[in-house]
Protein backbone atom coordinates (compact mmCIF):
# COMPACT_ATOMS: atom_id res chain seq x y z
CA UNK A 1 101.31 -0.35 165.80
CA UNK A 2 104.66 -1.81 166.13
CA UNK A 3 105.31 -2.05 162.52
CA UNK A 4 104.30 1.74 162.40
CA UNK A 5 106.80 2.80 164.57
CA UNK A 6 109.63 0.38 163.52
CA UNK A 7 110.01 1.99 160.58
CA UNK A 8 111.03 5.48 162.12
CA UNK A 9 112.99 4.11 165.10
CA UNK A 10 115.85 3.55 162.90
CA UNK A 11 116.29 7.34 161.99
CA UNK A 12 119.08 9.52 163.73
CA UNK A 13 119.23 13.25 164.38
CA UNK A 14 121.71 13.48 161.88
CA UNK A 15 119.47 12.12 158.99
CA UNK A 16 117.34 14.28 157.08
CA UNK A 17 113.64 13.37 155.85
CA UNK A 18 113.01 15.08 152.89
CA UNK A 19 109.24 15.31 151.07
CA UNK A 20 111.19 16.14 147.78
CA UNK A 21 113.56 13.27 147.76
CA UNK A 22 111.69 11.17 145.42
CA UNK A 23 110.94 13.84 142.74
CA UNK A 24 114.54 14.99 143.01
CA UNK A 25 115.75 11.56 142.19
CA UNK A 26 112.64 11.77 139.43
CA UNK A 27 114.00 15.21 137.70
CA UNK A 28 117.64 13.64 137.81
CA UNK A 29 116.68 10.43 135.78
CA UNK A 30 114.59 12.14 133.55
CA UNK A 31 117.07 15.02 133.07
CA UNK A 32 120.18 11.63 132.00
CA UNK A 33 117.32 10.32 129.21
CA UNK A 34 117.36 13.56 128.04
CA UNK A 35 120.87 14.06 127.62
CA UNK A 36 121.33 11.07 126.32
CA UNK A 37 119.36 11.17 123.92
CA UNK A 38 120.53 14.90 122.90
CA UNK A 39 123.85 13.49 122.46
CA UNK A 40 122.80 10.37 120.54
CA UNK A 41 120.75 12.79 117.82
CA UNK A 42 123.97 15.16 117.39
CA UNK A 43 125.92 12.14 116.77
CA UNK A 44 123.47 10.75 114.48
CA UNK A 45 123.47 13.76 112.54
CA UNK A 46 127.64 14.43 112.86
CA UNK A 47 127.78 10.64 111.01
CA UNK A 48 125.60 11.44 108.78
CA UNK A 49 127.15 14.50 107.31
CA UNK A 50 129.61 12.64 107.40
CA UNK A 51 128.92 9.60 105.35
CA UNK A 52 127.22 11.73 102.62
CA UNK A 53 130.58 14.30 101.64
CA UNK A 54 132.66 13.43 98.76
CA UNK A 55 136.80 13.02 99.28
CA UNK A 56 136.68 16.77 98.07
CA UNK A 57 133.84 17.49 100.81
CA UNK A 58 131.53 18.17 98.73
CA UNK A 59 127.73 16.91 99.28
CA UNK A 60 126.41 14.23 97.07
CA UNK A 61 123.38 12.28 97.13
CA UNK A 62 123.08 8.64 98.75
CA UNK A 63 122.85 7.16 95.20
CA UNK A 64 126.28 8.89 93.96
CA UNK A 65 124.95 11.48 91.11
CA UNK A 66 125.91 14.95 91.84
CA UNK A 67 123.28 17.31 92.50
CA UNK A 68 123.43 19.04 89.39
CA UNK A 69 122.25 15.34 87.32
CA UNK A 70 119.23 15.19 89.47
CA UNK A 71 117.77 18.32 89.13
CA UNK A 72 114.20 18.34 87.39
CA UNK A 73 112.43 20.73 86.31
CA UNK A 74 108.33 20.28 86.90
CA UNK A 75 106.56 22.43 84.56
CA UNK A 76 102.59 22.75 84.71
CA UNK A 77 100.64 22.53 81.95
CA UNK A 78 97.34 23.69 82.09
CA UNK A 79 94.64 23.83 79.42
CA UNK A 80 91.93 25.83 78.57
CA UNK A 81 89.04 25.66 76.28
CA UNK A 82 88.29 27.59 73.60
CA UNK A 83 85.12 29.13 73.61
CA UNK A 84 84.03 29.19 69.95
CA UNK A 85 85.05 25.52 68.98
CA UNK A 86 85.12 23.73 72.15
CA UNK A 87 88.89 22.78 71.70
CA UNK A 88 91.51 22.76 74.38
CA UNK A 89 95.14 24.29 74.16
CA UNK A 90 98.00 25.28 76.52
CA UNK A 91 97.52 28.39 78.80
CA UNK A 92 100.35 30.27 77.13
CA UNK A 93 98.82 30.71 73.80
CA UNK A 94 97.16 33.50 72.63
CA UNK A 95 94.56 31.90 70.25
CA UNK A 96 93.19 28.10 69.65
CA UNK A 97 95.18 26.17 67.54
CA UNK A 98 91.64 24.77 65.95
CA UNK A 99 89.57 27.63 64.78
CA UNK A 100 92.16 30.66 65.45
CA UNK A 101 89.88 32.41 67.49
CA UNK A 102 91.39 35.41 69.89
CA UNK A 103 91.63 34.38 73.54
């Protein structure tokens, strides 16, 4: 019972005993990660733009080509089989290469 009551007996009118003092504290911790970490990511990204941009300013790739040298064009080639002989040829033609049979 006396340790009970020792722990209020130090109190004063003049101090206040808030419920939310602990979340408050909480929120404010939480909310300085946060900010942190905001500011670390736009300074990530600032340096990064940064290192990449030529002495004109102009973007070029990590490995030093310009943009233009790594282009590459992916083209899809798809076959089909020709229904007389059995043969395949490209999509884009309009009769087999084999027999000469009409698509």
């Amino acid at each position: 019972m006396n340790l009970g009551l020792g722990l209020f007996s130090n109190l004063t009118a003049s101090q206040d005993i808030s419920p939310f003092g602990g979340i408050f504290t909480l929120f404010v911790i939480v909310f300085a990660i946060v900010f942190v970490l905001v500011i670390l990511t736009f300074a990530l990204n600032f340096w990064r733009s940064l290192k990449y941009r030529g002495a004109e300013g102009q973007v070029v790739n990590p490995q030093g080509q310009s943009p233009e040298a790594t282009k590459e064009v992916i083209r899809e080639v798809v076959k089909i089989r020709c229904p007389y002989c059995g043969s395949l040829y490209n999509e884009d033609e309009n009769k087999c290469p084999n027999c000469g049979a009409q698509r």
